[in-house]
Each structure stands twice: as structure tokens, then as C-alpha cells.
Protein backbone atom coordinates (compact mmCIF):
# COMPACT_ATOMS: atom_id res chain seq x y z
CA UNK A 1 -71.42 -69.52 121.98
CA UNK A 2 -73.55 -69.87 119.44
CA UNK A 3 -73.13 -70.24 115.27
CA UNK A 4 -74.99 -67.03 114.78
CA UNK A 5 -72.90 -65.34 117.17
CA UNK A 6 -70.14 -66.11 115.49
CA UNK A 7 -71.85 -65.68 111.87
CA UNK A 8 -72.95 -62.01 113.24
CA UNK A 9 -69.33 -61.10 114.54
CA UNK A 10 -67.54 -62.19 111.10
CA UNK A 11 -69.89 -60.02 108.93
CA UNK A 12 -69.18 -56.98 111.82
CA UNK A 13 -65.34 -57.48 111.47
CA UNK A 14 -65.78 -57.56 107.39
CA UNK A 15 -68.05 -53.97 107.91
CA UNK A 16 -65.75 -52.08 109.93
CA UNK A 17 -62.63 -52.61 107.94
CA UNK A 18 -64.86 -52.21 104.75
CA UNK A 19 -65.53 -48.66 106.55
CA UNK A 20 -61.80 -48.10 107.24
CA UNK A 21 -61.31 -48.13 103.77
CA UNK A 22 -63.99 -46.10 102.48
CA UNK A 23 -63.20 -42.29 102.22
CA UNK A 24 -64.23 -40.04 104.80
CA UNK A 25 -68.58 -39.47 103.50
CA UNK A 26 -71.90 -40.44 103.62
CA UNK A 27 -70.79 -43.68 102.34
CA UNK A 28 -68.53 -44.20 104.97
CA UNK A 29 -71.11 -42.83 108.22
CA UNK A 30 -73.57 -45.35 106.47
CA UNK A 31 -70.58 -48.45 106.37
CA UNK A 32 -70.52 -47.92 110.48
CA UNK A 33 -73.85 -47.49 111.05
CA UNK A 34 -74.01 -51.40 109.59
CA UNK A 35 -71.17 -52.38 111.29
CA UNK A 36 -72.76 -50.82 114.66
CA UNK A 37 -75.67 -53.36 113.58
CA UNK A 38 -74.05 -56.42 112.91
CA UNK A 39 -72.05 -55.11 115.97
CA UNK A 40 -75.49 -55.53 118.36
CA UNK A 41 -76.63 -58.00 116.67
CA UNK A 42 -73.72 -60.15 117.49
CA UNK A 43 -74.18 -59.34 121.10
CA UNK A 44 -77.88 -59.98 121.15
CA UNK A 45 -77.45 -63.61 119.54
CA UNK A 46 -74.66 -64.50 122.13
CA UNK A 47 -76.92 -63.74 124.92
CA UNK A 48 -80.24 -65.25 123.64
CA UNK A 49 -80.34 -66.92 119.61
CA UNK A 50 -83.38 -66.94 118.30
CA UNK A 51 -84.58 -66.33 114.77
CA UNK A 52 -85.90 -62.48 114.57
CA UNK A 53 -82.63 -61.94 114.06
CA UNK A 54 -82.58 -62.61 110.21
CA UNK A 55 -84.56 -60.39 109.65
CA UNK A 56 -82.68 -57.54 110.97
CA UNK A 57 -79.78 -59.25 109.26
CA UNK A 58 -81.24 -59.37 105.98
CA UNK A 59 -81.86 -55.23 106.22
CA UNK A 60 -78.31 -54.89 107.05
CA UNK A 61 -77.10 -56.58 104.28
CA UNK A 62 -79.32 -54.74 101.62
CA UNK A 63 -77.96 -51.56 103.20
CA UNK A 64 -74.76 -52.67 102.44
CA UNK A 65 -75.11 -53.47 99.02
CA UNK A 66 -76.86 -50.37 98.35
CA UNK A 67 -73.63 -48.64 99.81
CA UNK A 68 -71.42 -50.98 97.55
CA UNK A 69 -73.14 -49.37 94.49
């Protein structure tokens, strides 16, 4: 397995329990639609790692810390 599997899979964990928290919302559709993202993302990097990845990363975190605010 790769580091960036394992990078991916930690921030997916972090999303969905950050979801399970949140109260039943937008908010909350929009935390599991980035956890659903890290989610593939994690299973795309353990299969093949390459870098376009980050990129799709990076848009997953800003989505996140726009739902954060």
C-alpha cells in the first residue's frame, strides 16, 4: 500500500465522523459528499499512485473549510 493511500483514508475517516456530528443539513449532505471523495480517492491511489491526485485533494479540502465556516 501506498503513503497516499493511507494519507487519503485518514482524511476520509476524519470526514465521515466530522459528518456524524454535524446536524442533519446542507452542511452535513456537503460533509459526505467530501468524505465520498476522499473515500474514492483513497481507492484510486491504492490501485495506481500517481500525482493528479492532489489536485483533487486540494478541492476537497477547500470544500471542507468552506463547510467549517
Amino acid at each position: 500500500m501506498s503513503d497516499a493511500y493511507d494519507y487519503f483514508r485518514a482524511h476520509a475517516i476524519a470526514a465521515v465522523r466530522k459528518a456524524r456530528a454535524l446536524r442533519p443539513g446542507r452542511s452535513k449532505q456537503k460533509q459526505r459528499t467530501v468524505a465520498r471523495v476522499y473515500h474514492l480517492l483513497s481507492k484510486e491511489a491504492a490501485l495506481a499512485p500517481n500525482i493528479h491526485h492532489l489536485d483533487d485533494f486540494r478541492v476537497a479540502r477547500r470544500l471542507e473549510r468552506q463547510i467549517g465556516r
